[in-house]
Protein backbone atom coordinates (compact mmCIF):
# COMPACT_ATOMS: atom_id res chain seq x y z
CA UNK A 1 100.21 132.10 76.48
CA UNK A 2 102.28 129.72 78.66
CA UNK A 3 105.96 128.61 78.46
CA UNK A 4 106.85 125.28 77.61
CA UNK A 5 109.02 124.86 80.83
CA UNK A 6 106.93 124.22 84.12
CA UNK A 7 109.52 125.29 87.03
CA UNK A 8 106.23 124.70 89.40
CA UNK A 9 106.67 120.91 89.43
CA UNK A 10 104.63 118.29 89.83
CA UNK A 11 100.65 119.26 90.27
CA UNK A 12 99.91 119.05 93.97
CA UNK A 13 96.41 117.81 95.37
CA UNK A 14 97.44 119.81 98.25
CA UNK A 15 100.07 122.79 98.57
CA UNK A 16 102.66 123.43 102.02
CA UNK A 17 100.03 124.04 104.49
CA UNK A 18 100.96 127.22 105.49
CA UNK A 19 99.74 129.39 108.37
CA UNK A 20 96.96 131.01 106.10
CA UNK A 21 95.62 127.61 105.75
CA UNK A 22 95.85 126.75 109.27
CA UNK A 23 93.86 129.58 110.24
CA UNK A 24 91.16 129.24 107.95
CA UNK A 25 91.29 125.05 108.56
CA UNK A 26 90.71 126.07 112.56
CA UNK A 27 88.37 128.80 111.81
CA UNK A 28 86.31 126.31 109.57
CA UNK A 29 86.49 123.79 112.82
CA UNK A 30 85.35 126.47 115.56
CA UNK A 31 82.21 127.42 112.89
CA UNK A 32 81.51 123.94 112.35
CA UNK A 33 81.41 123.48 116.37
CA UNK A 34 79.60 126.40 117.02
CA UNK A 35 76.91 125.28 114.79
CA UNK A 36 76.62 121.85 116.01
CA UNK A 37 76.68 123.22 119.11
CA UNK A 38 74.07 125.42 118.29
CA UNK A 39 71.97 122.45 117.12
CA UNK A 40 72.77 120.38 119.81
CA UNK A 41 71.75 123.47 122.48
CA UNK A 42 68.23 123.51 120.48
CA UNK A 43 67.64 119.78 120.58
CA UNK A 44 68.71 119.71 124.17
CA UNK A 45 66.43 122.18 125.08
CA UNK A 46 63.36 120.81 123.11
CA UNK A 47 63.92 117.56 124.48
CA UNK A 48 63.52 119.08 128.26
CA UNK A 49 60.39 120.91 127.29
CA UNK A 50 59.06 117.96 125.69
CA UNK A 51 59.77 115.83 128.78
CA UNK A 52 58.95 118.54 131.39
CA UNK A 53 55.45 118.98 129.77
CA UNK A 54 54.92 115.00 129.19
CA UNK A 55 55.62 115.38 133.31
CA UNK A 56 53.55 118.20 133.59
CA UNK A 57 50.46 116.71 131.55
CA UNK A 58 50.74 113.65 133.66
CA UNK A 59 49.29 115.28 136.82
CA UNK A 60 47.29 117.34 135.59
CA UNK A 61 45.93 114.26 134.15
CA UNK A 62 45.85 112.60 137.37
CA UNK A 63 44.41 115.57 139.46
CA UNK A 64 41.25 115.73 136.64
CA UNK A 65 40.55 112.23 137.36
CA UNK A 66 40.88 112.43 141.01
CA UNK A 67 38.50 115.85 140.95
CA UNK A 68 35.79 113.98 138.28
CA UNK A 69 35.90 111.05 140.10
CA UNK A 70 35.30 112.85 143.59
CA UNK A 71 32.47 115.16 141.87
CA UNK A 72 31.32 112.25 139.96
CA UNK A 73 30.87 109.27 142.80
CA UNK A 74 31.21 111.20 146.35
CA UNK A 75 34.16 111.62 148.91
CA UNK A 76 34.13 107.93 149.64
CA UNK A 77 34.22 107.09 146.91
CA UNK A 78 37.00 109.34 145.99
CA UNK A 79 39.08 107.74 149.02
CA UNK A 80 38.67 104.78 148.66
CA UNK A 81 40.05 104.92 144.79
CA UNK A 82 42.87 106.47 146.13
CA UNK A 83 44.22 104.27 148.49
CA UNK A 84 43.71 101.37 146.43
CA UNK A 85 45.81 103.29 143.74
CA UNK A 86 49.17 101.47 142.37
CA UNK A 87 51.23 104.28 142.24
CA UNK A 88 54.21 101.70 141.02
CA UNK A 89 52.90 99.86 138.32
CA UNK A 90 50.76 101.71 136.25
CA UNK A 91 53.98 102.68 134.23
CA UNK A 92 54.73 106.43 135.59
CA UNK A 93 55.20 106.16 138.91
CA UNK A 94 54.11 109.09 141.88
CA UNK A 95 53.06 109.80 144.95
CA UNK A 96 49.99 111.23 146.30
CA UNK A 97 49.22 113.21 149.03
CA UNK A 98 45.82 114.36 150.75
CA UNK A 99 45.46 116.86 153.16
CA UNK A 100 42.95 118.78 155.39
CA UNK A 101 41.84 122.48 156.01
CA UNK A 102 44.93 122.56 158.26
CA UNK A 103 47.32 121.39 155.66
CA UNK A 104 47.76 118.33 157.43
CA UNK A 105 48.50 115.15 156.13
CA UNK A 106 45.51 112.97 155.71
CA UNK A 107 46.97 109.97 153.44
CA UNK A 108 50.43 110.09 151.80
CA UNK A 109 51.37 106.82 149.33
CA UNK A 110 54.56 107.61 147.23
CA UNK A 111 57.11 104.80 146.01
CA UNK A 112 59.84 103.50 148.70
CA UNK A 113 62.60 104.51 146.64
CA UNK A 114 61.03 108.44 147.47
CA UNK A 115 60.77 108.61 151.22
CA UNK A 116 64.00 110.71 151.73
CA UNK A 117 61.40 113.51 150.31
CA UNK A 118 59.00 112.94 152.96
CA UNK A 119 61.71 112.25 156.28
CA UNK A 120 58.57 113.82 158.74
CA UNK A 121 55.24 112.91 158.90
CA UNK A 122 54.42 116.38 159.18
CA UNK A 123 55.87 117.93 156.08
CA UNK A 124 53.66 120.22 154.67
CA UNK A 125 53.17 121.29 151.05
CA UNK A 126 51.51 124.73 149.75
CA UNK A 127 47.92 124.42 148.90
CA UNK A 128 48.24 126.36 145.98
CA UNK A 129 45.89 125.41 143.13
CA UNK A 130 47.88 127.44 139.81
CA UNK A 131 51.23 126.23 141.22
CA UNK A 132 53.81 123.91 140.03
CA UNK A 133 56.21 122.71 143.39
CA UNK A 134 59.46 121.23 142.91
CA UNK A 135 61.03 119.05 145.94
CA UNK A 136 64.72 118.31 146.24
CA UNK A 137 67.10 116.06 148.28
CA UNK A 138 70.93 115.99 148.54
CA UNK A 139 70.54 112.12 148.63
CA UNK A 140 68.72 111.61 145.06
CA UNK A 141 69.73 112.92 141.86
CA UNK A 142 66.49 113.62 140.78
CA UNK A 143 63.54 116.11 141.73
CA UNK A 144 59.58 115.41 142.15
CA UNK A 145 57.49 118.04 140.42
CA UNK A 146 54.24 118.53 142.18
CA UNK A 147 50.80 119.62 141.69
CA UNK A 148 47.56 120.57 143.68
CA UNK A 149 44.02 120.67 143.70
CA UNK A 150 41.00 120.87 145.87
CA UNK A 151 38.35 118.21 146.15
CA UNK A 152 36.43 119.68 148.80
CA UNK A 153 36.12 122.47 150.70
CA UNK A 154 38.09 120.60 153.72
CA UNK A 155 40.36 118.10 151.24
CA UNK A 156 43.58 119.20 149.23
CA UNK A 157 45.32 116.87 146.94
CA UNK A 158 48.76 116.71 145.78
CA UNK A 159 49.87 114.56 143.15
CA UNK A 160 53.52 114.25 141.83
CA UNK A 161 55.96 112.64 139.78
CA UNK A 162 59.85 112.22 139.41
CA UNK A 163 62.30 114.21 136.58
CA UNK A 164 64.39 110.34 137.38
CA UNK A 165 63.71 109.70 133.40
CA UNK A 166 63.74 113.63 132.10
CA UNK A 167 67.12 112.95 134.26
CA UNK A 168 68.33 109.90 132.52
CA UNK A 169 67.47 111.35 128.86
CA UNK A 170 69.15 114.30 128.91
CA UNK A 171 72.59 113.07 130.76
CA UNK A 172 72.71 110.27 128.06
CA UNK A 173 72.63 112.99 125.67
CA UNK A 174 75.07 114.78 126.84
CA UNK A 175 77.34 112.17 127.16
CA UNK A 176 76.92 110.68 123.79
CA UNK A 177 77.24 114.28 122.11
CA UNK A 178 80.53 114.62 124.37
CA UNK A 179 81.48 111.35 123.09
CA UNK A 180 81.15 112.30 119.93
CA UNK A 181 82.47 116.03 119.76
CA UNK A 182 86.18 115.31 118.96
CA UNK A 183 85.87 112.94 116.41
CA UNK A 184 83.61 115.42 114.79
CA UNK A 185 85.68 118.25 115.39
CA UNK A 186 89.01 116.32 114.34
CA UNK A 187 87.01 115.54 110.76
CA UNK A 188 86.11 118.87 110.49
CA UNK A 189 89.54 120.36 110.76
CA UNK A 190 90.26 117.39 107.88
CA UNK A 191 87.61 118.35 105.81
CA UNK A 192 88.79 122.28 106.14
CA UNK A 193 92.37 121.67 105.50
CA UNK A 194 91.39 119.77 102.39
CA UNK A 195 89.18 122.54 100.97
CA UNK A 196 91.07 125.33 101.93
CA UNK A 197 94.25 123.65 100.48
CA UNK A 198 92.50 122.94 97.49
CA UNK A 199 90.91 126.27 97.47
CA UNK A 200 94.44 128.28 98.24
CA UNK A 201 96.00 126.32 95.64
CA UNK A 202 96.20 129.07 93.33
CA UNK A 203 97.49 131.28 95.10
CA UNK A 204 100.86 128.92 96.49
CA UNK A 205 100.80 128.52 92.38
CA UNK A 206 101.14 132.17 92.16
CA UNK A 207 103.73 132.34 95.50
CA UNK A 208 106.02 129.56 93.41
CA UNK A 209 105.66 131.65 90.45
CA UNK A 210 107.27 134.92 92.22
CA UNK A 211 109.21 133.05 93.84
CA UNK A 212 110.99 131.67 90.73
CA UNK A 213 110.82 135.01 89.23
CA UNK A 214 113.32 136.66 91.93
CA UNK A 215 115.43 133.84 91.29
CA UNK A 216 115.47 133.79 88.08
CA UNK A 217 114.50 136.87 86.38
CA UNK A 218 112.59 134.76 84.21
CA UNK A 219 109.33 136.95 82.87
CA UNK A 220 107.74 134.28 80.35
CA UNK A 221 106.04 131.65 82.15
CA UNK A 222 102.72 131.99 83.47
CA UNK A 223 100.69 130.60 86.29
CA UNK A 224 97.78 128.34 84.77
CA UNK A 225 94.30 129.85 85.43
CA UNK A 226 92.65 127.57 88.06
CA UNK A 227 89.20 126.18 86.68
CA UNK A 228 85.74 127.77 86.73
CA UNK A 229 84.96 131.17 87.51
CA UNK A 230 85.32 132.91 90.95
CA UNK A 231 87.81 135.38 92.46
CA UNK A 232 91.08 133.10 92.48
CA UNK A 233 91.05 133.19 88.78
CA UNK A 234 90.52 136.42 88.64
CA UNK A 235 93.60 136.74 90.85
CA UNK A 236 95.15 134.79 88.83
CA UNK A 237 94.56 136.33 85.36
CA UNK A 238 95.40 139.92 86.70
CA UNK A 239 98.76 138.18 87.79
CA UNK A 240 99.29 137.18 84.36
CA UNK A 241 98.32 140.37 83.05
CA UNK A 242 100.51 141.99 84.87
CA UNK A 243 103.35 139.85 84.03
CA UNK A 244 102.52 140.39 80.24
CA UNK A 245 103.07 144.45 81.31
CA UNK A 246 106.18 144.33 83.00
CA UNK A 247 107.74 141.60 80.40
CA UNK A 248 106.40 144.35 77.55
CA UNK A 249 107.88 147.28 80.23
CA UNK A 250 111.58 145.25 80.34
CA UNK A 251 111.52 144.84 76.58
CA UNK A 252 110.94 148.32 76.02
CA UNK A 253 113.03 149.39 78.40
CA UNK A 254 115.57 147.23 77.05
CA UNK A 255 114.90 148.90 73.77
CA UNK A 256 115.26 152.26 75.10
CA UNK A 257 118.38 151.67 76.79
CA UNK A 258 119.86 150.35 73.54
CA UNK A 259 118.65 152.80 71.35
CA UNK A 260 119.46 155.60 73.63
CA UNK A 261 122.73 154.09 74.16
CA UNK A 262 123.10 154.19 70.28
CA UNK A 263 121.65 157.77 70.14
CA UNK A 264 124.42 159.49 72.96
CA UNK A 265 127.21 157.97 71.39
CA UNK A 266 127.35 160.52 68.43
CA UNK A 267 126.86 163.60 70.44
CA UNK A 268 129.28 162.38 73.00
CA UNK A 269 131.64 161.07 70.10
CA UNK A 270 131.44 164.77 68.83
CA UNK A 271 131.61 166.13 71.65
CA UNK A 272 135.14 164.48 72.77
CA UNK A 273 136.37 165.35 69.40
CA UNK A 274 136.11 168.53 69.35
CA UNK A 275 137.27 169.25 72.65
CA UNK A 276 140.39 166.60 71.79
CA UNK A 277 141.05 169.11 68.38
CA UNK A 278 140.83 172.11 70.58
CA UNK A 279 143.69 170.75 73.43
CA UNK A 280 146.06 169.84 70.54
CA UNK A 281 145.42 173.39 69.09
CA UNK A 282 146.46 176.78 70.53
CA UNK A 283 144.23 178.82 68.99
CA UNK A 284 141.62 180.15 71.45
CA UNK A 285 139.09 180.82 69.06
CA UNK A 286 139.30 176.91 68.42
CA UNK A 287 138.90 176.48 71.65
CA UNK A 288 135.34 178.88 72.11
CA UNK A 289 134.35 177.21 68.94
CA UNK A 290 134.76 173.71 71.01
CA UNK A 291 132.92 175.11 73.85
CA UNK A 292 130.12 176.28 71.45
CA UNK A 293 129.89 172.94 69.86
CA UNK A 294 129.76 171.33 73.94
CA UNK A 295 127.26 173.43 75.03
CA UNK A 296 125.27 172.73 71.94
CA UNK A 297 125.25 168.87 72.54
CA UNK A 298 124.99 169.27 75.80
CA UNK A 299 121.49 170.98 75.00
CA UNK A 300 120.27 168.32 72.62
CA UNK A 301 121.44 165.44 75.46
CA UNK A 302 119.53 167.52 78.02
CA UNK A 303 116.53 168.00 76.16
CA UNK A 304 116.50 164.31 75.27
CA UNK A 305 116.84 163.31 78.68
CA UNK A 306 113.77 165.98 79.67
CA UNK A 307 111.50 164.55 77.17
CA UNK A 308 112.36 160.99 78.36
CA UNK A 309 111.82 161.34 82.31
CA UNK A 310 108.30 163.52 81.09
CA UNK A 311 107.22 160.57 78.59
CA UNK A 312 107.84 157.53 81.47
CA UNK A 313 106.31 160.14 83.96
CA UNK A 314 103.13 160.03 82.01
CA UNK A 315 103.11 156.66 81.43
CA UNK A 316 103.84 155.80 84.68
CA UNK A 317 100.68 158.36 85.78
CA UNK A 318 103.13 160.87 87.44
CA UNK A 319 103.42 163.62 85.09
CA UNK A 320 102.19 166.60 87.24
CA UNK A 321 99.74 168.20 85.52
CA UNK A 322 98.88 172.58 86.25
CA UNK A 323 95.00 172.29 85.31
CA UNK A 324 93.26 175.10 84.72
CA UNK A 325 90.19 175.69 82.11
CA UNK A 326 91.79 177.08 79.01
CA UNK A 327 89.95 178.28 75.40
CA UNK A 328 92.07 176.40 73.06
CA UNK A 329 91.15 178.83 70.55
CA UNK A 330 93.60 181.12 71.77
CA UNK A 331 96.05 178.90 72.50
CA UNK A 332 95.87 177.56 68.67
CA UNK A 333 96.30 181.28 67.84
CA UNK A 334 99.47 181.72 70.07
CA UNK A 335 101.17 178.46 68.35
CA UNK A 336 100.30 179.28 65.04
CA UNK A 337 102.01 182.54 65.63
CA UNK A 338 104.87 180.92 67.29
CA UNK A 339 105.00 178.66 64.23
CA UNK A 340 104.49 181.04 61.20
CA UNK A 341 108.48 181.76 61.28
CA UNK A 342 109.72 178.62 60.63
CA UNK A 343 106.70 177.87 58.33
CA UNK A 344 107.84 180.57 56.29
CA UNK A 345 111.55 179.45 55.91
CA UNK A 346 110.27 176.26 54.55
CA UNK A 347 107.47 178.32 52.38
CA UNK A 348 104.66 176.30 53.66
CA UNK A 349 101.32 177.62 55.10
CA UNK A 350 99.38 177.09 58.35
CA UNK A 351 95.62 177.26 57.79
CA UNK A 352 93.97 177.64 61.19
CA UNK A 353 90.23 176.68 60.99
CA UNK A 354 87.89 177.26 64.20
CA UNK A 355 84.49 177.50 64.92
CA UNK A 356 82.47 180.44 66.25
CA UNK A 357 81.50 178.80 69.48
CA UNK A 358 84.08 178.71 72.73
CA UNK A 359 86.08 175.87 73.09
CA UNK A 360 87.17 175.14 76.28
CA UNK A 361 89.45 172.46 78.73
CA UNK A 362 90.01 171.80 81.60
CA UNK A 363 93.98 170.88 80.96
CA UNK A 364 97.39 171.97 81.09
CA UNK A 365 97.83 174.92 79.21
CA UNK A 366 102.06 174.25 79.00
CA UNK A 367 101.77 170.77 78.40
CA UNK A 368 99.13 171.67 75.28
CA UNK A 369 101.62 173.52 73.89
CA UNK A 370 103.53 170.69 73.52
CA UNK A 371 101.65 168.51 72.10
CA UNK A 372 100.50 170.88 69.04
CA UNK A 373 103.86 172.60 68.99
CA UNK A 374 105.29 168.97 68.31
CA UNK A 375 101.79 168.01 65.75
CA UNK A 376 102.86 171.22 63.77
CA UNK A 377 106.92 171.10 63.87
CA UNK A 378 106.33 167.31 62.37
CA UNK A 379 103.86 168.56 60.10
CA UNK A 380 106.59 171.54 58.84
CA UNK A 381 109.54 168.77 59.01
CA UNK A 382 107.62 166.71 56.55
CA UNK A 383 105.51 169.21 53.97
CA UNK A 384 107.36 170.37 50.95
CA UNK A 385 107.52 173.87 49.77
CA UNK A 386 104.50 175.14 48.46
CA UNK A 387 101.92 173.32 50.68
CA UNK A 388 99.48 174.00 53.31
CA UNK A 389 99.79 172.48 56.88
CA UNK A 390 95.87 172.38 58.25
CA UNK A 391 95.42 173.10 61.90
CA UNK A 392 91.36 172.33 62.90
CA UNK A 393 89.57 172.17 66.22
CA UNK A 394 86.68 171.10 66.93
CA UNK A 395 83.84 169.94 69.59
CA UNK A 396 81.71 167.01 68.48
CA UNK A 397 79.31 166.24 71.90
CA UNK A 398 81.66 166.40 74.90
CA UNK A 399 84.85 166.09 72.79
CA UNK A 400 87.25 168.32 71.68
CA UNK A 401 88.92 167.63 68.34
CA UNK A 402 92.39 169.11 66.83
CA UNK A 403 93.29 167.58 63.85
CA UNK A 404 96.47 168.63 61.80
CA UNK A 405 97.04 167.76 58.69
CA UNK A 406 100.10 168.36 56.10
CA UNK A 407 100.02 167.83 52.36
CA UNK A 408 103.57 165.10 52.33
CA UNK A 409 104.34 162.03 51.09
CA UNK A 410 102.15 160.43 54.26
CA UNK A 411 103.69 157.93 56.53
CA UNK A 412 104.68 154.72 55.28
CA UNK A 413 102.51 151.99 56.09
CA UNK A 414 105.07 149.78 57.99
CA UNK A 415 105.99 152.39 60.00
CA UNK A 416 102.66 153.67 61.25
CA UNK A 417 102.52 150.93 64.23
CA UNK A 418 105.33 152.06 65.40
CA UNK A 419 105.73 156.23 65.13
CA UNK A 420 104.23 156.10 68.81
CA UNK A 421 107.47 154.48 70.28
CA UNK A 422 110.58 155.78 72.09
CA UNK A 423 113.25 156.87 69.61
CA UNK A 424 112.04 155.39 66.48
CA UNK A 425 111.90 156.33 63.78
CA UNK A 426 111.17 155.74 59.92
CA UNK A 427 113.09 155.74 56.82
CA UNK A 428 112.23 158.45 55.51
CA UNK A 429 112.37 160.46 59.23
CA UNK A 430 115.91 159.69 59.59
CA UNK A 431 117.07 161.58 56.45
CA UNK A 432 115.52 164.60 59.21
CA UNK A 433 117.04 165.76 62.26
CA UNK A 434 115.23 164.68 65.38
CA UNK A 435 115.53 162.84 68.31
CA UNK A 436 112.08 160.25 67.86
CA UNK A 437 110.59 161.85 71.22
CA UNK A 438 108.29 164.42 69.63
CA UNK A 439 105.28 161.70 69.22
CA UNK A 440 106.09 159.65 72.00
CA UNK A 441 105.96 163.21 74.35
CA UNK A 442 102.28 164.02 72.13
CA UNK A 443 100.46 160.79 72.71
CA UNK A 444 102.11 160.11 76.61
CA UNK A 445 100.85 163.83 77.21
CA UNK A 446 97.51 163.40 76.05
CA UNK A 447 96.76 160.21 77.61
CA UNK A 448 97.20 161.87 80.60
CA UNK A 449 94.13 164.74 80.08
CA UNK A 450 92.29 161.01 79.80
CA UNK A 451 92.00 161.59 75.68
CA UNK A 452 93.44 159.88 72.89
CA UNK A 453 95.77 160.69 69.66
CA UNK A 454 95.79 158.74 66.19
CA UNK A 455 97.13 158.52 63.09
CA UNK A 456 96.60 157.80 59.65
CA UNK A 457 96.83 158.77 56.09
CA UNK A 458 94.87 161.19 54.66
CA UNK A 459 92.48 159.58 51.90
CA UNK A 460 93.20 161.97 49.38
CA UNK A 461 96.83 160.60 49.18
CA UNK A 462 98.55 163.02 50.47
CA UNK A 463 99.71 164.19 53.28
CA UNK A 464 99.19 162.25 57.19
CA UNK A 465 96.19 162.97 59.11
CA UNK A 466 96.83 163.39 63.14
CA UNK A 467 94.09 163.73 65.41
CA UNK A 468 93.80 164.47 68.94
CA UNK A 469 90.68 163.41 71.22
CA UNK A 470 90.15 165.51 74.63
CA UNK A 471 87.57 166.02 77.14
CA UNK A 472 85.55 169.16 76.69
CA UNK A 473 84.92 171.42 79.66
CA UNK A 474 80.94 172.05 79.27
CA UNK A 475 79.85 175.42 80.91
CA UNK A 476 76.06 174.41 82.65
C-alpha cells in the first residue's frame, strides 16, 4: 500500500548516472568491442584464406595446363605456348620462369612493374615440386607467391603471381573497420548508459527512498514495484517488506514504551511513597516496612524488565538457547509438582495425561519450564474453585503436542488477537495481578525451538484451549 505523497519527484527516463552505471555502461562498450572485434578478426582471417587459396588455385591451374599441354603436344610445342603467353592481360597477371637441370634460367617473362624481384639474371629459385615460395622486396609492398613443376626430365617451371590485390583487400578493410570503430564504440556506450539507467532505475528509486527516510523519519511511503518480473522487483518488494516490519517494529515499540511507561509509574509512585512516609516518620519499623515494600517493587520492575529483554531477544533471534534432548514427560511431572501448591490454594486440579511411549526434544529444558509454568499459572489465575486444569502431551508424526486446558469463562473473543502482545491485557485479566508478559514470554520462547503456540476456546464452552506445537526428537 503506497502513500499518497510522492517525495521521489517527477518519474525520470533516466536516474543521476552514477559510478555503478558508468561501470557497467563501459563494461557493456569493452564487450560490445571485443565481440566485434572478434567478428571482425574471423572475417579478416577468412577473407585472407579465401584470397590466398584463389592465389594458390591460380597456379596450380596454370602449372596443369603448362604440364598437359607439354605431355599433350611435345616440348615445342610447350615453348612455344609459353613465350607467346600474355602474362598482363589475361586478367591475373604473373610471371613465368623455365629452367634447366642446372637451375638455370632458360626463359623468364614476368610484368615490368615486377623486375625489382628478379635484379640478376641469375637468380635462382628451388626446384621443389610440393613447395609454395614466397619472394619479397623492400621496394614493393607486395609479395609473389610461387610454384613449381617439372615438364621434363631437363625443364623446371615456375609460375607465380602477386598478393598486390590480397594486399589491397585486406588494408581497405582494415581501414574502413578503423574508420568505423569509434562511432560504434561511442553508440555502444549510448546504448549501455540508456539500458543500464533504465535498468538501475529501481534501485536510485530505492536510494531516494532511504534517503528521505533518514531525513525524515518518515516509514509510510513505499517505493513502486518496477514492472514485470525479474530480480529488481524482487529487490524492490523485499524493500517494502521490510519497511512494513520496521514501521510494525516502531509502532510496537512505541506501544511498549507507552504502556511500560504507564505500567512503572505505579510501582515507582508506590515506591516514593512509602519511602516519603517512612523519612517523615521516626519509627524504624516504618522504615524496614518501607524497605520491604522497595525491595518488593524493585522485584516486580526487575522481573518485568527480564521478561522484556528475553521476549525482544527471541524475537530478534538472539535468545541463547542450552539445547539438550529432554523427555518432556518428566519435565511435565516436575511442573505439575511445582504447581500442585498453588493449585490447591485456589482448590483447582491439575490432570496430567501422557502416553506410554517416550517423548522426547531436542530444546531448552529452562526455557520449557517457562513456557508451561506460564500455560499453567494462567490456567490457575483464570479457573474457579472446583475445576480441573488439563495438562496433555502428545506426539502426532514428528510433532510434539502440549495442550492445557482450564474449565473458565474462556477468553473473550475481542481479545483473543491480541493476548500474544506486550503488556496487554483483557478486561477481565486486569481485575488479576500480572504484568501481560507471561504469553508474550510463551509464544516468543517457542518460536524459537522453530514450533508454534495457539489459542482458542474450548468447544464445549468452557474453559480456553492453549496448544503448543514442537519438533520431536525421533530416536533412528
Amino acid at each position: 500500500m503506497y502513500s499518497g505523497k510522492n517525495s521521489l519527484g517527477p518519474r525520470r527516463i533516466l536516474p543521476r548516472f552514477g559510478k555503478i552505471n558508468l561501470r557497467i555502461a563501459l563494461l557493456f562498450s569493452l564487450l560490445f568491442i571485443g565481440t566485434i572485434l572478434t567478428l571482425f578478426s574471423v572475417v579478416f582471417f577468412l577473407i585472407d584464406r579465401t584470397l590466398y587459396n584463389q592465389e594458390v588455385g591460380f597456379i596450380q591451374h596454370k602449372l596443369l595446363g603448362y604440364w598437359a599441354l607439354s605431355q599433350a603436344q611435345g616440348t615445342e610445342a610447350f615453348l612455344k605456348g609459353i613465350q607467346t603467353e600474355n602474362i598482363v592481360l589475361e586478367g591475373t597477371p604473373f610471371f613465368i620462369r623455365l629452367s634447366d637441370r642446372e637451375n638455370k634460367t632458360l626463359l623468364l617473362v614476368r610484368p615490368q612493374g615486377w623486375r625489382d624481384f628478379f635484379l640478376h639474371a641469375d637468380q635462382t629459385l628451388p626446384q621443389a615440386p610440393e613447395a609454395l615460395i614466397t619472394l619479397e622486396t623492400p621496394t614493393l609492398p607486395f609479395r609473389l607467391v610461387v610454384g613449381g613443376i617439372p615438364i621434363t626430365g631437363d625443364l623446371f617451371l615456375h609460375v607465380g603471381t602477386s598478393t598486390e590485390v590480397r594486399k589491397k583487400t585486406l588494408t581497405l578493410l582494415i581501414r574502413t573497420f578503423s574508420i568505423l570503430l569509434i562511432p560504434l564504440a561511442g553508440i555502444s556506450f549510448l546504448i549501455g548508459s540508456f539500458l543500464t539507467s533504465r535498468t538501475l532505475a529501481p534501485i536510485q528509486r530505492l536510494t531516494e527512498r532511504a534517503q528521505a527516510i533518514i531525513l525524515t523519519g518518515d516509514l509510510m511511503e513505499r517505493v513502486p514495484p518496477p514492472k514485470g518480473r525479474d530480480e529488481l522487483q524482487d529487490l524492490v518488494t523485499l524493500f517494502n517488506t521490510m519497511l512494513d516490519r520496521i514501521s510494525l517494529l516502531v509502532h510496537s515499540m512505541r506501544e511498549t514504551i507507552d504502556t511500560l511507561a504507564h505500567d512503572l509509574k505505579t510501582p515507582l509512585t508506590r515506591f516514593r511513597g512509602a519511602a516519603e512516609l517512612a523519612l517523615q516518620a521516626e519509627d524504624p519499623l516504618r522504615w524496614k516496612t518501607a524497605l520491604e515494600e522497595g525491595i518488593e517493587e524493585s522485584e516486580r520492575l526487575l522481573q518485568m524488565m527480564n521478561t522484556i529483554l528475553d521476549i525482544s531477544a527471541a524475537e530478534a533471534g538472539a535468545l541463547p538457547l542450552r539445547l539438550e534432548d529432554v523427555d518432556i514427560k518428566e519435565l511435565l511431572e516436575d511442573m505439575v509438582d511445582l504447581y500442585s501448591f498453588p493449585a490447591e490454594e485456589k482448590d483447582v486440579q491439575i490432570s496430567l495425561s501422557l502416553p506410554d511411549t517416550p517423548l522426547l526434544l531436542n530444546a531448552d529444558p529452562n526455557r520449557l519450564r517457562q513456557v508451561v509454568g506460564n500455560l499453567l499459572d494462567n490456567a490457575l489465575k483464570y479457573s474457579p474453585p472446583h475445576t480441573t486444569v488439563y495438562l496433555e502431551a502428545s506426539q502426532q508424526d514428528s510433532l510434539l503436542i502440549l495442550r492445557v486446558r482450564d474449565e473458565g469463562e474462556g477468553i473473550a473473543p475481542e481479545d483473543l488477537p491480541h493476548i500474544w502482545k506486550r503488556l496487554y491485557r483483557g478486561k477481565q485479566a486486569r481485575k488479576i495481578p500480572g504484568l501481560g508478559l507471561g504469553l508474550s514470554l510463551v509464544k516468543a520462547i517457542v518460536e524459537a525451538h522453530r514450533g508454534t503456540v495457539t489459542a482458542t476456546n474450548d468447544p464445549s464452552g468452557k474453559g480456553a484451549v492453549f496448544e503448543v506445537r514442537l519438533p520431536a526428537l525421533t530416536k533412528s
